[in-house]
Protein backbone atom coordinates (compact mmCIF):
# COMPACT_ATOMS: atom_id res chain seq x y z
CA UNK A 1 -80.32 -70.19 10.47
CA UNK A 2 -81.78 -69.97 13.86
CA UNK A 3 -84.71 -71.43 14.94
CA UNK A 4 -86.67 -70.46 18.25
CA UNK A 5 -89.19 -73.12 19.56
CA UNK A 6 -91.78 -71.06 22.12
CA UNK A 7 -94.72 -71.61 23.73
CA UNK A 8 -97.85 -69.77 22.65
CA UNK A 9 -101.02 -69.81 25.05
CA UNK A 10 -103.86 -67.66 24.31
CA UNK A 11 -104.99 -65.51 27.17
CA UNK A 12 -106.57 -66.76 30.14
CA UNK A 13 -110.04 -65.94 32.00
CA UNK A 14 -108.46 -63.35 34.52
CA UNK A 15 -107.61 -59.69 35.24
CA UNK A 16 -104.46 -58.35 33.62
CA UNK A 17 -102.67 -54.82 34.19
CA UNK A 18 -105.94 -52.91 32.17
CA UNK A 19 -108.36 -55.01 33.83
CA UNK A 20 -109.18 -57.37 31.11
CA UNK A 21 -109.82 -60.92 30.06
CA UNK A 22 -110.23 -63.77 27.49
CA UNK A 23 -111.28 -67.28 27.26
CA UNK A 24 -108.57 -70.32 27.18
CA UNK A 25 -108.43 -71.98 23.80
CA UNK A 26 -105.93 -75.40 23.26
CA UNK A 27 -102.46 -74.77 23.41
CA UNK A 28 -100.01 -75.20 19.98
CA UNK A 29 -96.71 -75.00 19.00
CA UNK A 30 -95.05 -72.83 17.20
CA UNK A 31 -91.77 -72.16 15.19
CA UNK A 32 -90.23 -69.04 14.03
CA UNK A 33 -87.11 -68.98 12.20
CA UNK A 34 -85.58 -65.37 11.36
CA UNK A 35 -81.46 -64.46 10.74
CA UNK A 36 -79.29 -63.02 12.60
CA UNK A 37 -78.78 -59.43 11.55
CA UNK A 38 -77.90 -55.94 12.41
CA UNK A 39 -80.64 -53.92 12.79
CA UNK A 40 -80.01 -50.42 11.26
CA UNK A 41 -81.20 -47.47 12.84
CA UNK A 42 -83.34 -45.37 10.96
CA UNK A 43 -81.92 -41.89 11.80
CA UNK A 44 -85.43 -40.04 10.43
CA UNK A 45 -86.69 -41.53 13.85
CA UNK A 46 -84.83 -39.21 15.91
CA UNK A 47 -85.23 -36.22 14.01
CA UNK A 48 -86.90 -33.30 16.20
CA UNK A 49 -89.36 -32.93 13.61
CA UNK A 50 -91.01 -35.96 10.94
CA UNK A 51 -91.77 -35.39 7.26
CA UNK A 52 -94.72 -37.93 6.52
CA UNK A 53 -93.37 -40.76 4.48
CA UNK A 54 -90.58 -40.93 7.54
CA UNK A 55 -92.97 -41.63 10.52
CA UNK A 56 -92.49 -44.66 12.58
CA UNK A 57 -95.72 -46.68 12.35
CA UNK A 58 -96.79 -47.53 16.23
CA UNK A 59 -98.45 -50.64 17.86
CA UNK A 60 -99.02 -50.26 21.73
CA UNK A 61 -99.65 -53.12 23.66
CA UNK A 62 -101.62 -53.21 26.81
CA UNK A 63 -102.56 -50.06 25.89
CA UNK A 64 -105.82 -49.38 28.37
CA UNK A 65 -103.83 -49.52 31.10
CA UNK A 66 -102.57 -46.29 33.24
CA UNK A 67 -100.00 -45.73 30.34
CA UNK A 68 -101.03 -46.62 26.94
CA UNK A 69 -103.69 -43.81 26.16
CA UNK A 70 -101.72 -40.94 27.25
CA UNK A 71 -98.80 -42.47 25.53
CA UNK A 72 -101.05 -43.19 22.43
CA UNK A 73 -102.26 -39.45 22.72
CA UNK A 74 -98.15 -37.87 22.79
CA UNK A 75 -97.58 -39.97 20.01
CA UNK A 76 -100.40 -39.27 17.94
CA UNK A 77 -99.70 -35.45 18.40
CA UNK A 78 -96.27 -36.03 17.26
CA UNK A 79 -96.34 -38.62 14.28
CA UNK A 80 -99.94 -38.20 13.13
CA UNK A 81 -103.23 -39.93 14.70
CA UNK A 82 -103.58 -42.96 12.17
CA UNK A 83 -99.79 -43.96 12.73
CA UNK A 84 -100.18 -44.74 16.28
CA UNK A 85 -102.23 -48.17 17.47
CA UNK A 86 -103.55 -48.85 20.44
CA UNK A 87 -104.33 -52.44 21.06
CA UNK A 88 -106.07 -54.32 24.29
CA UNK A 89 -108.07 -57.28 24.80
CA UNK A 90 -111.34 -55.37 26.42
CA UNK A 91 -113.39 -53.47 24.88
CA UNK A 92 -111.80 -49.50 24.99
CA UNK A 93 -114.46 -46.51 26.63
CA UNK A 94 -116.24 -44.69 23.91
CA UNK A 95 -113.35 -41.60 24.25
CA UNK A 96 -110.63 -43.85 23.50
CA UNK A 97 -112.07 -45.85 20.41
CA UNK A 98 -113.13 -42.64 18.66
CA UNK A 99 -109.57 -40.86 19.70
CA UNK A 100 -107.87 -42.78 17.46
CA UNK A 101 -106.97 -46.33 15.83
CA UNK A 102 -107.89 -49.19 18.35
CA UNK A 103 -107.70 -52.73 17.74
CA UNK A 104 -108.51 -56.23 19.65
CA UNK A 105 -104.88 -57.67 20.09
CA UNK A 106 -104.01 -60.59 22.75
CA UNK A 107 -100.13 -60.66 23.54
CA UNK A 108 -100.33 -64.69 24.10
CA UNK A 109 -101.92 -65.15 20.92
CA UNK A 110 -98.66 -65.15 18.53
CA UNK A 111 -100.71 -65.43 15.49
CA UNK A 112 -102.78 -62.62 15.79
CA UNK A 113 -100.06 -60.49 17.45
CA UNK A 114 -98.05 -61.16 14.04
CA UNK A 115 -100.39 -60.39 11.68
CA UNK A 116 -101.40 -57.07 13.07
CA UNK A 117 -97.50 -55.86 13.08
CA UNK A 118 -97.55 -57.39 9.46
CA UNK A 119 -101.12 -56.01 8.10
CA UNK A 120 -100.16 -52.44 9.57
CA UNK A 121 -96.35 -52.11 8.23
CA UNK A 122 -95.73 -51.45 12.30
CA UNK A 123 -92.05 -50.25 13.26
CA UNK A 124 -92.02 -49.60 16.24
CA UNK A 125 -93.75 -51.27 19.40
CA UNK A 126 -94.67 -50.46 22.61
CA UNK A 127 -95.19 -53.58 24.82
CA UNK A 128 -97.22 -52.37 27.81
CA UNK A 129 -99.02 -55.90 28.67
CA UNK A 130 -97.94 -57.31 32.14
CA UNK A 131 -99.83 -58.09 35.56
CA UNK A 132 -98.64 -55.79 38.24
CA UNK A 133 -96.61 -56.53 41.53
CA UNK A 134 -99.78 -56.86 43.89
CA UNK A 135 -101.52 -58.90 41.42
CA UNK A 136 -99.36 -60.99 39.94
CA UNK A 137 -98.36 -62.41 43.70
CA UNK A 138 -102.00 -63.22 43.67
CA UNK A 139 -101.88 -65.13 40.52
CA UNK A 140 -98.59 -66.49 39.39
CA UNK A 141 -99.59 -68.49 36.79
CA UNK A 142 -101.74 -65.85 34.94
CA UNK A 143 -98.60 -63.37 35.77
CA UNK A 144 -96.15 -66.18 34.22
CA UNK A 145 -98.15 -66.58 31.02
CA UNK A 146 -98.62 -62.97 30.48
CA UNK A 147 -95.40 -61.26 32.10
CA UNK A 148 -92.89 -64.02 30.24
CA UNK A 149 -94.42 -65.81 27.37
CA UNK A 150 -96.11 -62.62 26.46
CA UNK A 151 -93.28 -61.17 26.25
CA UNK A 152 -91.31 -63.79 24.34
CA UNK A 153 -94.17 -63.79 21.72
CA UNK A 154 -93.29 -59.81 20.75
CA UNK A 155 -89.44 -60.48 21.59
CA UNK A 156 -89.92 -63.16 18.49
CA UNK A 157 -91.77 -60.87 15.91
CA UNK A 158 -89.66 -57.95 16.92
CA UNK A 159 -86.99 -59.49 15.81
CA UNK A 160 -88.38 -61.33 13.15
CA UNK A 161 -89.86 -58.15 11.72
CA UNK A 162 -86.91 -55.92 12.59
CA UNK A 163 -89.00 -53.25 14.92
CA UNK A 164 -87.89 -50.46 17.63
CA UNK A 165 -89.12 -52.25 20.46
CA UNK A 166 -89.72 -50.64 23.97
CA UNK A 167 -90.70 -52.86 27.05
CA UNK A 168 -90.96 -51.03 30.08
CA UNK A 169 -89.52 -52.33 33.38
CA UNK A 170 -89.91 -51.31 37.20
CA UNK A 171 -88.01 -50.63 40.38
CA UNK A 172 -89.86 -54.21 41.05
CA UNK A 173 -86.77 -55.34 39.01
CA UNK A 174 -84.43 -54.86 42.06
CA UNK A 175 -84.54 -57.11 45.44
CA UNK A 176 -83.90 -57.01 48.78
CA UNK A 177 -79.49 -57.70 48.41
CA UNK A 178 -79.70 -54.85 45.93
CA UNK A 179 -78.31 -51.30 46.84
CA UNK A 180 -81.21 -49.14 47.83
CA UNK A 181 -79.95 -45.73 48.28
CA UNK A 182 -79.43 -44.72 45.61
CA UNK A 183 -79.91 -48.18 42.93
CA UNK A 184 -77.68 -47.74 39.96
CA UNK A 185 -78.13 -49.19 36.40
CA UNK A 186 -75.83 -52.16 37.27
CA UNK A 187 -76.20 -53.96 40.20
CA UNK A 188 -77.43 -57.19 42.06
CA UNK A 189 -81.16 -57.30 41.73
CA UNK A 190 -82.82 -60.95 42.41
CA UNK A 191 -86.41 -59.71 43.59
CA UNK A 192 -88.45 -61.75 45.43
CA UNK A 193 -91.88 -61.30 43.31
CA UNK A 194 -92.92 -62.94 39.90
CA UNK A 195 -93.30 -59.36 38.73
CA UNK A 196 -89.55 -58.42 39.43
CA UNK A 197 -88.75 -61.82 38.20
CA UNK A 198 -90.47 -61.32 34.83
CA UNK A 199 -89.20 -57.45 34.32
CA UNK A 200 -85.34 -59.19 34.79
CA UNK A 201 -86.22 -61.57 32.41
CA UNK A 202 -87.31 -58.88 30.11
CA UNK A 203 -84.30 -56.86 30.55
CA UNK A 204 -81.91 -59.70 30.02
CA UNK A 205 -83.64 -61.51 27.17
CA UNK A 206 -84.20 -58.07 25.22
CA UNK A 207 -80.53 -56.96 25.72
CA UNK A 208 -79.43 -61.02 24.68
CA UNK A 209 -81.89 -60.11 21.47
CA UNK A 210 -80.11 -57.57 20.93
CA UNK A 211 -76.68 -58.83 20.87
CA UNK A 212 -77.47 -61.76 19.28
CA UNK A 213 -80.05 -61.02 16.43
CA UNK A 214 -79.59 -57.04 16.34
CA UNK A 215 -82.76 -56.04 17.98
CA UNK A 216 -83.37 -52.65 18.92
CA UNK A 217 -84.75 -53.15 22.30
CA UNK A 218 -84.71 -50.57 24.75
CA UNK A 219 -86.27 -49.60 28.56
CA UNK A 220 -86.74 -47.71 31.04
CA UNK A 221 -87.21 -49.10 34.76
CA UNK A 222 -90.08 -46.71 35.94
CA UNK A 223 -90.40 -45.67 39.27
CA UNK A 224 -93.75 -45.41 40.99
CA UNK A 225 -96.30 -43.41 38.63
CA UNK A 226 -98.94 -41.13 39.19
CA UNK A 227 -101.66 -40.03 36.95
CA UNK A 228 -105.01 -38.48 37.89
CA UNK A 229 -107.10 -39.96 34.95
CA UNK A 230 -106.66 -43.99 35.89
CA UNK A 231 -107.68 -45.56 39.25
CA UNK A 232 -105.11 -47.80 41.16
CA UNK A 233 -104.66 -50.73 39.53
CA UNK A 234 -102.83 -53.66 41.30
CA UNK A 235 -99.32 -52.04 42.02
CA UNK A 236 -97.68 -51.33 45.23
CA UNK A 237 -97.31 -47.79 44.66
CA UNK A 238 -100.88 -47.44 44.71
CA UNK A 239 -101.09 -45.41 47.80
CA UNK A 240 -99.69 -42.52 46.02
CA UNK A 241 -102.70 -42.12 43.73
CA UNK A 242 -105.29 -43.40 45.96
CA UNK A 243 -104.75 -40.68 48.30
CA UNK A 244 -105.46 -37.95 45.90
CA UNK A 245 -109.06 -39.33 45.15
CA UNK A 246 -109.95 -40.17 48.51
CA UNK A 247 -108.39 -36.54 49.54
CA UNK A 248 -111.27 -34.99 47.32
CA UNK A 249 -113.82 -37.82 47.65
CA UNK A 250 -114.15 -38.51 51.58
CA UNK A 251 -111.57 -36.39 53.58
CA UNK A 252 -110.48 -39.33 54.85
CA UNK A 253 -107.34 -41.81 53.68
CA UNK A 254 -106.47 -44.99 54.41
CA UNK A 255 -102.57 -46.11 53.69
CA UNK A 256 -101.50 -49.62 53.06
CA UNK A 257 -97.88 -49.03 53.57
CA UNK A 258 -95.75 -48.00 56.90
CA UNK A 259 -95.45 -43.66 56.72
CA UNK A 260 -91.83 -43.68 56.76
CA UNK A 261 -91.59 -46.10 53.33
CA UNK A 262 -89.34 -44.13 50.94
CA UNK A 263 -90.15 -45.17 47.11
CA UNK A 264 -88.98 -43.45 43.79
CA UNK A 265 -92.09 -41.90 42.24
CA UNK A 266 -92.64 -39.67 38.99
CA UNK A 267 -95.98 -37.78 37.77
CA UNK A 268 -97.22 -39.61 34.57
CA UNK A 269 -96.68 -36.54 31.95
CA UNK A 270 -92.55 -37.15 33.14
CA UNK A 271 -93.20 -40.84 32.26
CA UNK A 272 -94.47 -40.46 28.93
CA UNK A 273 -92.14 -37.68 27.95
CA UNK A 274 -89.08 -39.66 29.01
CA UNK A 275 -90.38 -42.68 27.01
CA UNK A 276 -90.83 -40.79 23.65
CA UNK A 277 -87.16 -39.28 24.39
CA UNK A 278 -85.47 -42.50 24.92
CA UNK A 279 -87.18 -44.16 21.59
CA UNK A 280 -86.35 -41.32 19.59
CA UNK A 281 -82.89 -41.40 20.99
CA UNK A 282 -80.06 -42.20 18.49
CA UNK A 283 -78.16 -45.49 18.70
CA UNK A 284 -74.80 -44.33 19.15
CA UNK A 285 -75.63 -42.49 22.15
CA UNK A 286 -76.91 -45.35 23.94
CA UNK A 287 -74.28 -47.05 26.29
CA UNK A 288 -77.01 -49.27 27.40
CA UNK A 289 -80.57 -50.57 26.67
CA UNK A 290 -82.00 -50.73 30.25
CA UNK A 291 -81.75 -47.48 32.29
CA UNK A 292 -83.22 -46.13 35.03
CA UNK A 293 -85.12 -42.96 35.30
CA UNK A 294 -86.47 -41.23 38.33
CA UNK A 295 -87.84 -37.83 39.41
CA UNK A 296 -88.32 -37.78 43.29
CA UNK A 297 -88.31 -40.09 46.71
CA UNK A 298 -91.20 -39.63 48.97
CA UNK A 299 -92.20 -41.75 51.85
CA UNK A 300 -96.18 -41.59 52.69
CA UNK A 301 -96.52 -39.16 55.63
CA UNK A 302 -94.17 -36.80 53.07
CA UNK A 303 -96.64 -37.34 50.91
CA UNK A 304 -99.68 -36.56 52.87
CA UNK A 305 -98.16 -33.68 54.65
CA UNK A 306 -97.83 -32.20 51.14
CA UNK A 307 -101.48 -32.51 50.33
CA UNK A 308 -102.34 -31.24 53.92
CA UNK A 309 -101.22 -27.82 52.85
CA UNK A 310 -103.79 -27.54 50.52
CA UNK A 311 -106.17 -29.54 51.84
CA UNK A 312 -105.45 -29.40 56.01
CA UNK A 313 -108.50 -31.34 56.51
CA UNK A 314 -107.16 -34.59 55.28
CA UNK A 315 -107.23 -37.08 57.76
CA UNK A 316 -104.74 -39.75 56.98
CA UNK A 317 -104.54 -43.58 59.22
CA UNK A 318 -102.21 -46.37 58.46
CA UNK A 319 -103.19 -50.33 57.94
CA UNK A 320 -100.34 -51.68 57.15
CA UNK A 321 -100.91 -54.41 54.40
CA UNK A 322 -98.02 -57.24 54.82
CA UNK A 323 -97.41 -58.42 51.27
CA UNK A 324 -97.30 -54.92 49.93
CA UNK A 325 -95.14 -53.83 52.45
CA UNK A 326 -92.87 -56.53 52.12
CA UNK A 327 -92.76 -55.24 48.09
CA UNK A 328 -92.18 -52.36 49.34
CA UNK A 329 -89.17 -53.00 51.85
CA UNK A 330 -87.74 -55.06 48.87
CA UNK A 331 -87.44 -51.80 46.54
CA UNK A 332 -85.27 -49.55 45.88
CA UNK A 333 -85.74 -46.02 48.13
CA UNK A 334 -83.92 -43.63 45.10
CA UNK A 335 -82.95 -44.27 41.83
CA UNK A 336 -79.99 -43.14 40.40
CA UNK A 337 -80.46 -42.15 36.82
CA UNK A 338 -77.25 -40.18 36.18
CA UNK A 339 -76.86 -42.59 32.90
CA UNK A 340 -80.17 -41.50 31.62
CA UNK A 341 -79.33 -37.68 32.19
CA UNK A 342 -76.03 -37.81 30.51
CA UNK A 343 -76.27 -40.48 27.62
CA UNK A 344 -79.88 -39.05 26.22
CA UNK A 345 -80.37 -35.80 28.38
CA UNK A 346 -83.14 -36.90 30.32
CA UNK A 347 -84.58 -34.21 32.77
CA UNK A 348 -88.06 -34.26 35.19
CA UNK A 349 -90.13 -31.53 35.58
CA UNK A 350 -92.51 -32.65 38.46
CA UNK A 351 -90.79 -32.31 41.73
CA UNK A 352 -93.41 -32.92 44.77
CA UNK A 353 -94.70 -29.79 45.41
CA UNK A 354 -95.86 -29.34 41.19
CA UNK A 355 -97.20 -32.82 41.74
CA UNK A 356 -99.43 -32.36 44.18
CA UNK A 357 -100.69 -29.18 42.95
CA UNK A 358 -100.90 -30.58 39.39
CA UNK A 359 -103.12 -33.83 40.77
CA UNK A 360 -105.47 -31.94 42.99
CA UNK A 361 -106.45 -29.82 40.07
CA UNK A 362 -106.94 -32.25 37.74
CA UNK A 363 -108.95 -34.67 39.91
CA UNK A 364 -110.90 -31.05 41.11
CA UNK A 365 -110.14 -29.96 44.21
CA UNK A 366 -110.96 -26.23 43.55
CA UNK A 367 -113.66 -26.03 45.29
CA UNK A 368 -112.51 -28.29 48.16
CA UNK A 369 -109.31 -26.06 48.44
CA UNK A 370 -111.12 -22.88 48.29
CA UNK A 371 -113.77 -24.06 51.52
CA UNK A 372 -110.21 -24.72 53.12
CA UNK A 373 -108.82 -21.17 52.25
């Protein structure tokens, strides 16, 4: 039988991807030992519809973040509100506790982490816990602990506990040698950031889990996303959300990357959609367990000159900030996602033009739009 020695650190005094923190505790040690074995697929999962007794019992990770809530919402809606967990280390708004289940649950802390997938009969997770490009260049060591022994902690009871699991990755996970228009599935990737790093860490250890103990992992590399209900949080995409709030706010936006930077970008409701598809795909129709996904390429002044037609008052500047930019450069400019579309079907609905209408509504521009008209 097996045995995996790892690492386990509880969470550190610092900002992660939802903004959050913990103390430091001591350090231990400690050992899981689990079998190797086929995981079998439980084909109720991918059912279009879910009697009761065959719903998938959900833990989210991370889940205050720009992705968990929405996610936690979709899911809810589909297998039932008290089936789906959302789980954080800071304290969740008064909408999102009384939405639905919401526990205290710190990635790095293996213990805890176990017992809640134990306690709650979980079967399928949702590992959204990780420190952004941006801020994990300003903190490496937080970004280590959280972005790769995090990870290793859930990659552990996963298999242990013989879960779905779904750990998202990035275009971050491709470098400047890789192919950049258009990126396939398989290619050279080596990127230069220890948020790149840790998402081709993820990738390879989760597919290596998979061959080797049965796990079900899957993923999806995620281009840039854009929601109108969560501020900017650390990433170098950032400018493509920013400029919708400051577009209603001030009139006025600043952008931190050069105009003619080309990055893949989706609207958040594609995201979440995609996500559900590709967990609720079948296992026979997967010919691999990382893919990308991607819904449109738009470089900044596109971008702006978009929002400009409904809101031609928008003054837009450029101050260029280095390290981003250098992210940026490093990226891919299009994804191709051809294996997506034909292995599980997978189809956007945002294009540019519905996502800028779509965002300025939600975030309220009405009235700013109508002044304009």
């Amino acid at each position: 039988m097996p045995v995996i020695r790892t690492l386990s650190k509880v969470a550190k005094q610092a900002l992660l991807s939802t903004g959050c923190g913990c103390e430091p505790l001591t350090v231990a040690v400690r050992t899981i030992s689990f079998s190797p074995r086929q995981v079998t697929s439980d084909a109720s999962f991918h059912s279009v519809s879910f009697s009761e007794t065959d719903h998938p019992k959900v833990l989210i990770t991370g889940g205050l973040g720009q992705l968990g809530v929405g996610l936690a919402k979709m899911l809810r809606k589909r297998f039932g509100n008290n089936n789906v967990i959302l789980s954080d280390i800071r304290k969740p708004p008064s909408h999102v506790f009384h939405s639905g289940p919401f526990i205290y649950s710190d990635i790095l802390d293996y213990k805890n982490l176990r017992e809640i997938v134990v306690n709650n009969r979980i079967t399928w997770l949702v590992h959204y816990s990780a420190l952004l490009s941006a801020v994990g260049e300003a903190n490496v060591a937080l970004a280590r602990d959280v972005n790769i022994t995090g990870l290793h902690n859930v990659l552990d009871i996963a298999a242990e506990h013989g879960l779905r699991l779904f750990v998202p990755s990035t275009i971050g996970a491709f470098g400047p040698t890789s192919p950049r228009n258009p990126t396939p599935d398989l290619c050279v990737q080596r990127p230069r950031t220890i948020y790149g790093v840790s998402k081709v860490h993820a990738e390879l250890m989760g597919e290596y889990y998979h061959h080797r103990y049965g796990l079900d992992f899957r993923s999806l590399r995620y281009p840039g996303i854009i929601s109108a209900d969560s501020q900017p949080g650390g990433g170098t995409t950032d400018y493509a959300v920013a400029i919708f709030h400051d577009a209603i706010k001030t009139g006025k936006f600043e952008c931190n990357l050069k105009p003619d930077t080309r990055l893949p970008m989706m609207y958040i409701d594609d995201c979440l959609r995609a996500t559900v598809e590709m967990m609720e795909a079948p296992t026979d129709t997967l010919s691999m367990r990382t893919y990308n996904i991607n819904a449109m390429s738009f470089t900044p002044e596109e971008l702006a000159q978009e929002v400009q037609k409904q809101l031609p008052e928008l003054e837009v500047t450029y101050e260029i900030d280095q390290v981003r930019q250098a992210i940026a450069d490093s990226w891919p400019m299009n994804f191709d996602d051809s294996n997506a579309r034909n292995d599980w079907g997978w189809k956007h609905d945002y294009d540019l033009p519905e996502l800028v209408q779509t965002m300025l509504n939600y975030i309220g521009a009405d009235s700013r739009i109508a002044q304009a008209n």
